[in-house]
Protein backbone atom coordinates (compact mmCIF):
# COMPACT_ATOMS: atom_id res chain seq x y z
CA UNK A 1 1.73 -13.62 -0.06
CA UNK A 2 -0.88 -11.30 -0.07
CA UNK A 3 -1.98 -10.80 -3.36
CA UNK A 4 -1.12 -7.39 -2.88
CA UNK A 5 2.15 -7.68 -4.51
CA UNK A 6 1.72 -9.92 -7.77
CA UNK A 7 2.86 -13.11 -6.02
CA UNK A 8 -0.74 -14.87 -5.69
CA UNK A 9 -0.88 -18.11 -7.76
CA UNK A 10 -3.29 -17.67 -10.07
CA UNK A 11 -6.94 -19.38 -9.03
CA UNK A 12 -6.09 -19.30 -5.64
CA UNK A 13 -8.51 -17.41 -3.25
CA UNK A 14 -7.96 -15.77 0.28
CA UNK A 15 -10.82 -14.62 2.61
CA UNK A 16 -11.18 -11.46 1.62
CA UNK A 17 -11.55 -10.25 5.36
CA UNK A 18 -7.22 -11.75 5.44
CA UNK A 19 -6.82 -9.64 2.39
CA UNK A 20 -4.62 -5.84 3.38
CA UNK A 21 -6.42 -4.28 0.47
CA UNK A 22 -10.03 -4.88 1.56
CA UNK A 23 -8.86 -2.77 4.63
CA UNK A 24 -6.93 0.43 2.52
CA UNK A 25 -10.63 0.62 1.38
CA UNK A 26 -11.35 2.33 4.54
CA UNK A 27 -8.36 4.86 4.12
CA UNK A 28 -9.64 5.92 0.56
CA UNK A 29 -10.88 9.57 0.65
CA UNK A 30 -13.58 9.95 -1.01
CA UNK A 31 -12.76 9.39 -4.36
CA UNK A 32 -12.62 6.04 -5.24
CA UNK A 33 -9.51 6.01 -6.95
CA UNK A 34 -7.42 7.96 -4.40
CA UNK A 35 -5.68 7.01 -1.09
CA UNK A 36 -5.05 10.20 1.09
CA UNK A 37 -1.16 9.59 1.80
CA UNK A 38 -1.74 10.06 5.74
CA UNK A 39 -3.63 7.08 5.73
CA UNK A 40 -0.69 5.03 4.73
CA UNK A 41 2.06 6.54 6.41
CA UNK A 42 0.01 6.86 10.05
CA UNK A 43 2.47 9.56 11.22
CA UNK A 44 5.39 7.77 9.83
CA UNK A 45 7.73 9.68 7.70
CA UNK A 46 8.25 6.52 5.17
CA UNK A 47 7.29 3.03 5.02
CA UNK A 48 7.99 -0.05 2.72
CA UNK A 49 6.11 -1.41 0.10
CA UNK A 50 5.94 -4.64 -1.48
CA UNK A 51 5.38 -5.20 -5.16
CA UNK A 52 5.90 -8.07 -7.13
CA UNK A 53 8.58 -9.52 -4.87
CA UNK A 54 10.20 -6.14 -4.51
CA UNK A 55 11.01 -3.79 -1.99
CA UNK A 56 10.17 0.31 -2.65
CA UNK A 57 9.99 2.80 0.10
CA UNK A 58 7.97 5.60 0.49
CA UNK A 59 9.03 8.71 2.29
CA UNK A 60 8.52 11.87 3.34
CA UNK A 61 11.16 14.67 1.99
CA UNK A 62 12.38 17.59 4.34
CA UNK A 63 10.25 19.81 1.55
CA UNK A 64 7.18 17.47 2.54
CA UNK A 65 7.16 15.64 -1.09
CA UNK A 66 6.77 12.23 -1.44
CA UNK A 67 9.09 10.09 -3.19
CA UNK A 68 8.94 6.41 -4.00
CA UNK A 69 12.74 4.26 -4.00
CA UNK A 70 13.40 1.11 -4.78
């Protein structure tokens, strides 16, 4: 796994450059702590996420709000 989701073992390390996150560093506006939604959905109208072994999606409503599922 990535990391990304809570399934890394602990101690183990990945090359940061393999590692999605390091990249959605480049899609942060610029606040640190904020991710401009367009980044992630790249014209999409939802995507899936992966979080601790879990599935969510993220969409797009018809009112253009975003809602997260599992």
């Amino acid at each position: 796994m990535s990391g990304l989701d809570g399934d890394e073992k602990p101690g183990s390390r990945q090359d940061p450059r393999q590692v999605p996150y390091v990249a959605l560093r480049a899609l942060a506006s610029e606040r640190a702590d904020e991710i401009v939604s367009a980044s992630l959905l790249q014209g999409r109208r939802e995507i899936v996420i992966r979080h601790a072994g879990q599935r969510y999606r993220l969409r797009i409503t018809a009112n253009d709000k975003l809602i997260l599922t599992k």
